[in-house]
C-alpha atoms as a PDB file:
ATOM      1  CA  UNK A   1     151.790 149.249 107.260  1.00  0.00           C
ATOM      2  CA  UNK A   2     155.404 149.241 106.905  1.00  0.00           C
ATOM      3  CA  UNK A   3     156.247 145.960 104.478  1.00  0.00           C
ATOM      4  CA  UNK A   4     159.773 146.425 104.282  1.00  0.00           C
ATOM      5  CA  UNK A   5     160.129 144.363 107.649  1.00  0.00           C
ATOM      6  CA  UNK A   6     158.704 141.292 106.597  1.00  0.00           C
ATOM      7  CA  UNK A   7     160.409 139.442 109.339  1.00  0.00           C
ATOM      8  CA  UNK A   8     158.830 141.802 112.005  1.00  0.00           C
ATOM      9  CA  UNK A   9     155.596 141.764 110.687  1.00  0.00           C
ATOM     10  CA  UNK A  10     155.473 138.223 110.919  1.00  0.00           C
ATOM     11  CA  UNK A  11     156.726 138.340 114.559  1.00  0.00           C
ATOM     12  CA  UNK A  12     153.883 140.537 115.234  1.00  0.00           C
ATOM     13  CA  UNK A  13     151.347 138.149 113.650  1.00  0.00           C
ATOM     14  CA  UNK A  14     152.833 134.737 115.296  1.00  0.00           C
ATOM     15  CA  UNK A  15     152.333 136.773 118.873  1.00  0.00           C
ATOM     16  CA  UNK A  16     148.550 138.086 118.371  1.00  0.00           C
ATOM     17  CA  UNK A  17     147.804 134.738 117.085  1.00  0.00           C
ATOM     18  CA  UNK A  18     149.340 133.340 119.801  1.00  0.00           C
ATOM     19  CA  UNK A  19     147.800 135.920 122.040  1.00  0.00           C
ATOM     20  CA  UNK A  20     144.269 135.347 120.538  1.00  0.00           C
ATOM     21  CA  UNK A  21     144.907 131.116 120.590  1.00  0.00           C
ATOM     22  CA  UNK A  22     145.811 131.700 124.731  1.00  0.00           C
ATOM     23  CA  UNK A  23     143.212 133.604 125.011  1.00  0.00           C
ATOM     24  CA  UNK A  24     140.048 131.782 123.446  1.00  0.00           C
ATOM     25  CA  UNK A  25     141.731 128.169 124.816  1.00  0.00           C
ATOM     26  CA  UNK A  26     142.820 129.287 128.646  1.00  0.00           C
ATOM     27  CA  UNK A  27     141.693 125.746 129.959  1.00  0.00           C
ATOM     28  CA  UNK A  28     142.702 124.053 126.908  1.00  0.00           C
ATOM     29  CA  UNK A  29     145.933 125.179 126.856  1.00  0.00           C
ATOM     30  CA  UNK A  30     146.588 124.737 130.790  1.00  0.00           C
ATOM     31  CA  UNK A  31     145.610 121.188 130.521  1.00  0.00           C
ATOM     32  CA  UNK A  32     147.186 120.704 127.414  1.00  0.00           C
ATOM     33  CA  UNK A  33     150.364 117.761 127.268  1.00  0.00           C
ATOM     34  CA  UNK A  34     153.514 119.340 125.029  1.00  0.00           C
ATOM     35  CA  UNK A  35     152.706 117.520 122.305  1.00  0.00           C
ATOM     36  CA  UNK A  36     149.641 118.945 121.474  1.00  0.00           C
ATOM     37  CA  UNK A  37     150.867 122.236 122.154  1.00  0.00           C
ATOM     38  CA  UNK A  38     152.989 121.747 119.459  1.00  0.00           C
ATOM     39  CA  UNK A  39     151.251 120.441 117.218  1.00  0.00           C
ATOM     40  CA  UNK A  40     148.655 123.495 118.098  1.00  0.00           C
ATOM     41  CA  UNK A  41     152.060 125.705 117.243  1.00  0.00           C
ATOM     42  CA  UNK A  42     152.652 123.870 114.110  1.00  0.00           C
ATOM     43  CA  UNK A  43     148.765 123.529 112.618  1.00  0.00           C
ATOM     44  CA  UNK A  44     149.458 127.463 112.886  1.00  0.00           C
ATOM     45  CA  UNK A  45     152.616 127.275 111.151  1.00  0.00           C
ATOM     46  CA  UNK A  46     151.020 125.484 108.358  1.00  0.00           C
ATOM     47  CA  UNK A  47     149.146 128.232 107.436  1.00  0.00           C
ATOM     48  CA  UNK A  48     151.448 131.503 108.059  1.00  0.00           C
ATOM     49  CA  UNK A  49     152.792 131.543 104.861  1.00  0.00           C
ATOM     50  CA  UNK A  50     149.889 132.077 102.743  1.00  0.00           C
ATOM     51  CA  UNK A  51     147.926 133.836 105.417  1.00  0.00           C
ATOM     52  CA  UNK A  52     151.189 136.121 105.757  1.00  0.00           C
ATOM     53  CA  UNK A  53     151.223 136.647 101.854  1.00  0.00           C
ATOM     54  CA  UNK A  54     147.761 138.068 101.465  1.00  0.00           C
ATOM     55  CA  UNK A  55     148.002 139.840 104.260  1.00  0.00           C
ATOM     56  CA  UNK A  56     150.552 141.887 102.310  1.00  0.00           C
ATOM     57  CA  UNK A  57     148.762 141.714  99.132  1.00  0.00           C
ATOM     58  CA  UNK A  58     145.744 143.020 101.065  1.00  0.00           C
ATOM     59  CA  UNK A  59     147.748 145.879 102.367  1.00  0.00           C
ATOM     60  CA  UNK A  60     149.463 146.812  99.026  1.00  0.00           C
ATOM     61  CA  UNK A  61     146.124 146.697  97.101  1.00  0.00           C
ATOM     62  CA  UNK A  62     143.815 148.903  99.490  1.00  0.00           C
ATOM     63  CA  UNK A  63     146.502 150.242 102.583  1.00  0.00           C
ATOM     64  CA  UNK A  64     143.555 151.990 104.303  1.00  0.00           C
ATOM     65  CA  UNK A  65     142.715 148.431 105.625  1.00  0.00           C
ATOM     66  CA  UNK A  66     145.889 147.413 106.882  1.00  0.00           C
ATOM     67  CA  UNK A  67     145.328 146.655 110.403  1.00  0.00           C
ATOM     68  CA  UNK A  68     142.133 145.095 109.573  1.00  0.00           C
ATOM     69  CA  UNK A  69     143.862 142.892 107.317  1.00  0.00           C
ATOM     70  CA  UNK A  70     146.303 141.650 110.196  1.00  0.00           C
ATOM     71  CA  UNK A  71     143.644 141.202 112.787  1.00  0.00           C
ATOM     72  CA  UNK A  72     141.691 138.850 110.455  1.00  0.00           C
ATOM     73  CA  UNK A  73     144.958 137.023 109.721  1.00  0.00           C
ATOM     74  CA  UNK A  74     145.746 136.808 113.228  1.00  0.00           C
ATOM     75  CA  UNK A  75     142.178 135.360 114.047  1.00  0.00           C
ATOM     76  CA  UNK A  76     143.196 133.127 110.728  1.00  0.00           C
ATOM     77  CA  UNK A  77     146.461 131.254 112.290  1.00  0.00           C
ATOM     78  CA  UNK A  78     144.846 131.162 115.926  1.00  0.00           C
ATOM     79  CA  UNK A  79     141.726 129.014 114.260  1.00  0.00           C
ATOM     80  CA  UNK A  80     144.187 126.799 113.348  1.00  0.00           C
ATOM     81  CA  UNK A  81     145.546 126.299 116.577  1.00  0.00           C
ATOM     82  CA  UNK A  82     142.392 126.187 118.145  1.00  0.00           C
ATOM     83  CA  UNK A  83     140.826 123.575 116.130  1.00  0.00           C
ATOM     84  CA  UNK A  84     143.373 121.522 116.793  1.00  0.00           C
ATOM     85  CA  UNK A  85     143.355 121.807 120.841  1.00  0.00           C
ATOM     86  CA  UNK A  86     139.577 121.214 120.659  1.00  0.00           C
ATOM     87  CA  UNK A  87     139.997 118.086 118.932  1.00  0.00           C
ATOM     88  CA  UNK A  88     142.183 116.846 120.893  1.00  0.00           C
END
């Protein structure tokens, strides 16, 4: 895992959360009013700083697990979203 690119990486990880969040929510998200979208978008937010930081840490520390690492914290910031489109 290249973490040079910080910004990248975190593009990467805000679209297969995104992806994941679309996926798991189809109805949800169709039926969804904009506010609630957002504030799916910004529950998710909320948490992609420290979910972005251990990522690397996870990656520096053992770099065999790399892409494990960013699935999980992809599945991490789509939870977020997703518990808050069920809610609501």
């Amino acid at each position: 895992m290249n973490t040079a690119t910080p910004d990248t990486l975190a593009n990467k990880l805000a679209e297969a959360a995104l992806t994941v969040l679309v996926r798991t929510c189809r109805r949800e998200v169709a039926d969804a009013h904009p506010d609630e979208l957002e504030a799916a978008c910004a529950a998710m937010r909320a948490q992609a700083r420290p979910v972005l930081d251990r990522l690397l840490d996870d990656a520096r520390v053992a770099p065999w697990i790399a892409e494990a690492a960013f699935h999980a914290a992809a599945l991490e910031l789509a939870q977020a979203g997703i518990a808050v489109l069920r809610r609501g």
